[in-house]
Protein backbone atom coordinates (compact mmCIF):
# COMPACT_ATOMS: atom_id res chain seq x y z
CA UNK A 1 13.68 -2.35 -40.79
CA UNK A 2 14.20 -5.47 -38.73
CA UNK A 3 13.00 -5.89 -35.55
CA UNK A 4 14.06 -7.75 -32.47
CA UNK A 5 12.35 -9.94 -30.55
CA UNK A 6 11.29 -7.61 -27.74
CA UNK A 7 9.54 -5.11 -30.18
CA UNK A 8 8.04 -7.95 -32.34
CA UNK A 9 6.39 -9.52 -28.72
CA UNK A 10 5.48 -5.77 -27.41
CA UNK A 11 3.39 -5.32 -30.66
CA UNK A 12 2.00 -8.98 -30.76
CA UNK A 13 1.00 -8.31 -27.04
CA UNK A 14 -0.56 -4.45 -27.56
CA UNK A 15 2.18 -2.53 -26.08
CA UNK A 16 3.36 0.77 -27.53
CA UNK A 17 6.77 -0.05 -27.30
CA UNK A 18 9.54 -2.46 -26.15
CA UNK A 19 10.37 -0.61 -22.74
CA UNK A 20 7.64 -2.44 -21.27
CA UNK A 21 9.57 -5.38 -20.78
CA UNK A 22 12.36 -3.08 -19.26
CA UNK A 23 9.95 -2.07 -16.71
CA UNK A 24 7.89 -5.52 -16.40
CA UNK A 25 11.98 -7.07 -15.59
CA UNK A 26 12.16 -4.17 -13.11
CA UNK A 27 8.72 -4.52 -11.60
CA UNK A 28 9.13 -8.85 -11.30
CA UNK A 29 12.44 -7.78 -9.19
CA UNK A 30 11.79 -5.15 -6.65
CA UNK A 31 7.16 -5.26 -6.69
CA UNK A 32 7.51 -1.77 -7.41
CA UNK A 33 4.10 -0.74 -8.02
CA UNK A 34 0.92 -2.90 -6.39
CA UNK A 35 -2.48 -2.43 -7.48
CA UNK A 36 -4.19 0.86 -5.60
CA UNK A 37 -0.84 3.11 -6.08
CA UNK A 38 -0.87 6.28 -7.64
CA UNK A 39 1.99 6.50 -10.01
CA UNK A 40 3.87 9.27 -12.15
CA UNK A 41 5.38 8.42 -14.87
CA UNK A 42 7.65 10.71 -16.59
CA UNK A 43 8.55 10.84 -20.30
CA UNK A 44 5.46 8.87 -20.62
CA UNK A 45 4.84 8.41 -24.62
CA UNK A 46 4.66 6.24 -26.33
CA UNK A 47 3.01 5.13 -23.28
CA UNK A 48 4.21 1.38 -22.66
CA UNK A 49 5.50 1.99 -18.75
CA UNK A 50 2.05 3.92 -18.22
CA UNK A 51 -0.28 0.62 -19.84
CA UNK A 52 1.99 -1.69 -17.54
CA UNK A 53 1.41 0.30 -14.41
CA UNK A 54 -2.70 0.57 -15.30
CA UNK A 55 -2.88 -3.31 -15.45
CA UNK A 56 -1.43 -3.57 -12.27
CA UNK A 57 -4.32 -1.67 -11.46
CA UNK A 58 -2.47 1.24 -10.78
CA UNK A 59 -3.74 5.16 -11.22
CA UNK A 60 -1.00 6.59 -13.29
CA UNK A 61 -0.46 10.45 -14.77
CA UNK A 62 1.30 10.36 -17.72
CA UNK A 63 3.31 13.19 -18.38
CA UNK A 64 4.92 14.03 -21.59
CA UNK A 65 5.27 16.31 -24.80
CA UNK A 66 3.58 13.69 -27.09
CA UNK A 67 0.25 12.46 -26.54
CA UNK A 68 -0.41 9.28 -24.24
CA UNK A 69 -3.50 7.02 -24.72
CA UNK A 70 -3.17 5.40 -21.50
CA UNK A 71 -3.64 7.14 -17.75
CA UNK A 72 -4.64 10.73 -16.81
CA UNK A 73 -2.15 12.27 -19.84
CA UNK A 74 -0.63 15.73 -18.70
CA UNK A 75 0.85 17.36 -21.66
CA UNK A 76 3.98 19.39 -20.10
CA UNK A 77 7.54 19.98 -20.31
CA UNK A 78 8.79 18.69 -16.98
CA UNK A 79 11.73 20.78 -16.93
CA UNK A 80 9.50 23.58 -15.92
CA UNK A 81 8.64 24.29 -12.24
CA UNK A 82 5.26 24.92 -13.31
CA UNK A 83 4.41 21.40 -13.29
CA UNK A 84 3.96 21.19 -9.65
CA UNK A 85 0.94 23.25 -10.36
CA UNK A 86 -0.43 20.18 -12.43
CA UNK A 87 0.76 16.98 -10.35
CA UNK A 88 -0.41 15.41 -7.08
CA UNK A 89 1.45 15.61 -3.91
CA UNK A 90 1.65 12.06 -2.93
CA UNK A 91 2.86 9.32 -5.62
CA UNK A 92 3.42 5.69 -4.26
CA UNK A 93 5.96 5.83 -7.34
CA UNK A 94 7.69 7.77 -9.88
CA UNK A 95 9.22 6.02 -12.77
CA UNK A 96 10.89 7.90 -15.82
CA UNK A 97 12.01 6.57 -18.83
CA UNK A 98 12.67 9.95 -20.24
CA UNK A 99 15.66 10.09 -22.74
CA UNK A 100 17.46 13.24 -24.50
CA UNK A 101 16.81 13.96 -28.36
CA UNK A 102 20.21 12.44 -28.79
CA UNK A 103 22.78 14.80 -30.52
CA UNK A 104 25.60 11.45 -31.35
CA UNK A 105 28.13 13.95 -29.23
CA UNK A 106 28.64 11.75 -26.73
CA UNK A 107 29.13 14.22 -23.72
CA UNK A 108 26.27 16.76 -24.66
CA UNK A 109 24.02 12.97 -24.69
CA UNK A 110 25.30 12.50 -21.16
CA UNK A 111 25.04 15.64 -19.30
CA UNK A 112 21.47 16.01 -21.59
CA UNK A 113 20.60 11.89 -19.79
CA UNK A 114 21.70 13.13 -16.32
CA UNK A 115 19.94 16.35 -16.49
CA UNK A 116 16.75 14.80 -17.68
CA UNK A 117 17.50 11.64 -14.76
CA UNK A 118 18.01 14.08 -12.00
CA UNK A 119 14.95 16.79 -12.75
CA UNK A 120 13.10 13.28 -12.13
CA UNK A 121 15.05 12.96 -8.93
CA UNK A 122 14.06 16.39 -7.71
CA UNK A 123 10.18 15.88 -8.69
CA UNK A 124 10.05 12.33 -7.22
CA UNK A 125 11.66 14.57 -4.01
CA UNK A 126 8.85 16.94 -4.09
CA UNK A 127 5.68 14.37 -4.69
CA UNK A 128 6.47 11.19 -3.95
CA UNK A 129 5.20 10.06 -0.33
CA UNK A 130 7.47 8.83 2.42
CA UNK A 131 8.56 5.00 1.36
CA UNK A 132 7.57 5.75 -1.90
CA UNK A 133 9.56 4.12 -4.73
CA UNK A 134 11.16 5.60 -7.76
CA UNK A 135 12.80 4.12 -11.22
CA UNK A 136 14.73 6.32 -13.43
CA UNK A 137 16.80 5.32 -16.68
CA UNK A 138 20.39 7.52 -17.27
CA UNK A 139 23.35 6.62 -19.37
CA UNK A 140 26.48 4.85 -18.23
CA UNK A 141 28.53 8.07 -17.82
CA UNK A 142 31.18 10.49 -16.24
CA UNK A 143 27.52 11.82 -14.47
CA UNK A 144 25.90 8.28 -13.47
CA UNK A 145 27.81 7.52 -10.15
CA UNK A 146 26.54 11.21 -9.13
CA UNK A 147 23.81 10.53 -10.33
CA UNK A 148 23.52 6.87 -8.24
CA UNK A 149 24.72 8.71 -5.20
CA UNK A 150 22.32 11.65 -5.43
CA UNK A 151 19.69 9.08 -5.03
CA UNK A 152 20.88 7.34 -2.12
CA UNK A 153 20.74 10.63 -0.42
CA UNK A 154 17.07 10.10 -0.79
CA UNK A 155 16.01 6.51 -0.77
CA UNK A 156 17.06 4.14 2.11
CA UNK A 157 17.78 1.11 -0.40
CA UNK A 158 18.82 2.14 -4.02
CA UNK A 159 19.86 -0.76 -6.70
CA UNK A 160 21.31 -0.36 -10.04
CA UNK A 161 20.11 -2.55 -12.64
CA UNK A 162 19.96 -3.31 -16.49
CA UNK A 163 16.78 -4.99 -17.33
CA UNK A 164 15.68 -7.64 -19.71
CA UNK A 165 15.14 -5.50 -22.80
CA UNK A 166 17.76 -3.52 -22.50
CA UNK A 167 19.84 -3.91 -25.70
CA UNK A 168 23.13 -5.38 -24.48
CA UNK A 169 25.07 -2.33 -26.78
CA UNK A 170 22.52 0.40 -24.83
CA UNK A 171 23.94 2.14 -22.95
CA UNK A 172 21.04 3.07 -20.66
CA UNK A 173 20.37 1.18 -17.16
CA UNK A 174 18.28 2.19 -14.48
CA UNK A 175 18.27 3.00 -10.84
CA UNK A 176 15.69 1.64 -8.51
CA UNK A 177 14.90 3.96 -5.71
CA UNK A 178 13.32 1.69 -2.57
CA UNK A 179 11.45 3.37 0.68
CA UNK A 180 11.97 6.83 0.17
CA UNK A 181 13.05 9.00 3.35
């Protein structure tokens, strides 16, 4: 299998995974995470995002199914409200970069992207502290403007943006959450 130049550098460079440029684009834009914050980041394997964030000198929990070898690693299905039980109650950030096992039916992929997108909405609600920041990926869809607007009900300055390391045929881009409410 060929691979581009993003996953080629990520490997060269000891990343997990080419999403960490995705994040590292997102991160040289907005300074979303400074060294000291605690961080959540959800849909953490392979585990990229989470390395990123702990050289920033950030304390991150990792949450995912698969196992994470970077953070405090919280195996857990965050669709279940149990996981409140397991987090901390005040994240400087919450970044997901959580995607659906994808189907290839194009709506099922979409309402599966915006479900996973806005569960991390609601938990970045619940544990994120006031002027906290948040980063979530979704799918251009018939769900991402709600999706955009849900979180401008909760963040005072919200940007939409598709990072370096996105491919240009993804569909995928990400929402940037500034100074919660």
């Amino acid at each position: 299998m060929k691979r581009d130049k993003f996953t080629r550098k990520a490997f060269s460079e000891g990343y997990s995974a080419r999403s960490v440029y995705k994040l590292k684009d997102i991160q040289g834009k907005f300074k979303i995470i400074k060294s000291g914050d605690v961080v959540l980041d959800i849909g953490a394997a392979p585990g990229s995002w989470t390395q990123f964030a702990t050289e920033l000198g950030a304390e991150v929990d990792a949450v995912d199914l698969n196992k994470v070898e970077f953070g405090n690693f919280i195996k857990f299905d965050i669709m279940s409200d149990e996981i409140f039980d397991l987090l901390k109650v005040e994240y400087n950030v919450v970044m997901s970069d959580v995607a659906p096992k994808t189907s290839g039916i194009r709506k099922i992929d979409n309402e599966s992207s915006y479900d996973l997108s806005k569960r991390a909405l609601d938990i970045s609600e619940k544990v994120l502290v006031r002027r906290g920041k948040f980063v979530c990926k979704i799918f251009q869809s018939e769900f991402s403007e709600k999706f955009v607007k849900d979180v401008k009900k909760v963040f005072r300055n919200v940007k939409v943006v598709k990072p370096q390391g996105s491919k240009k045929r993804s569909k995928e881009f990400y929402v940037v959450g500034l100074g919660k409410k």
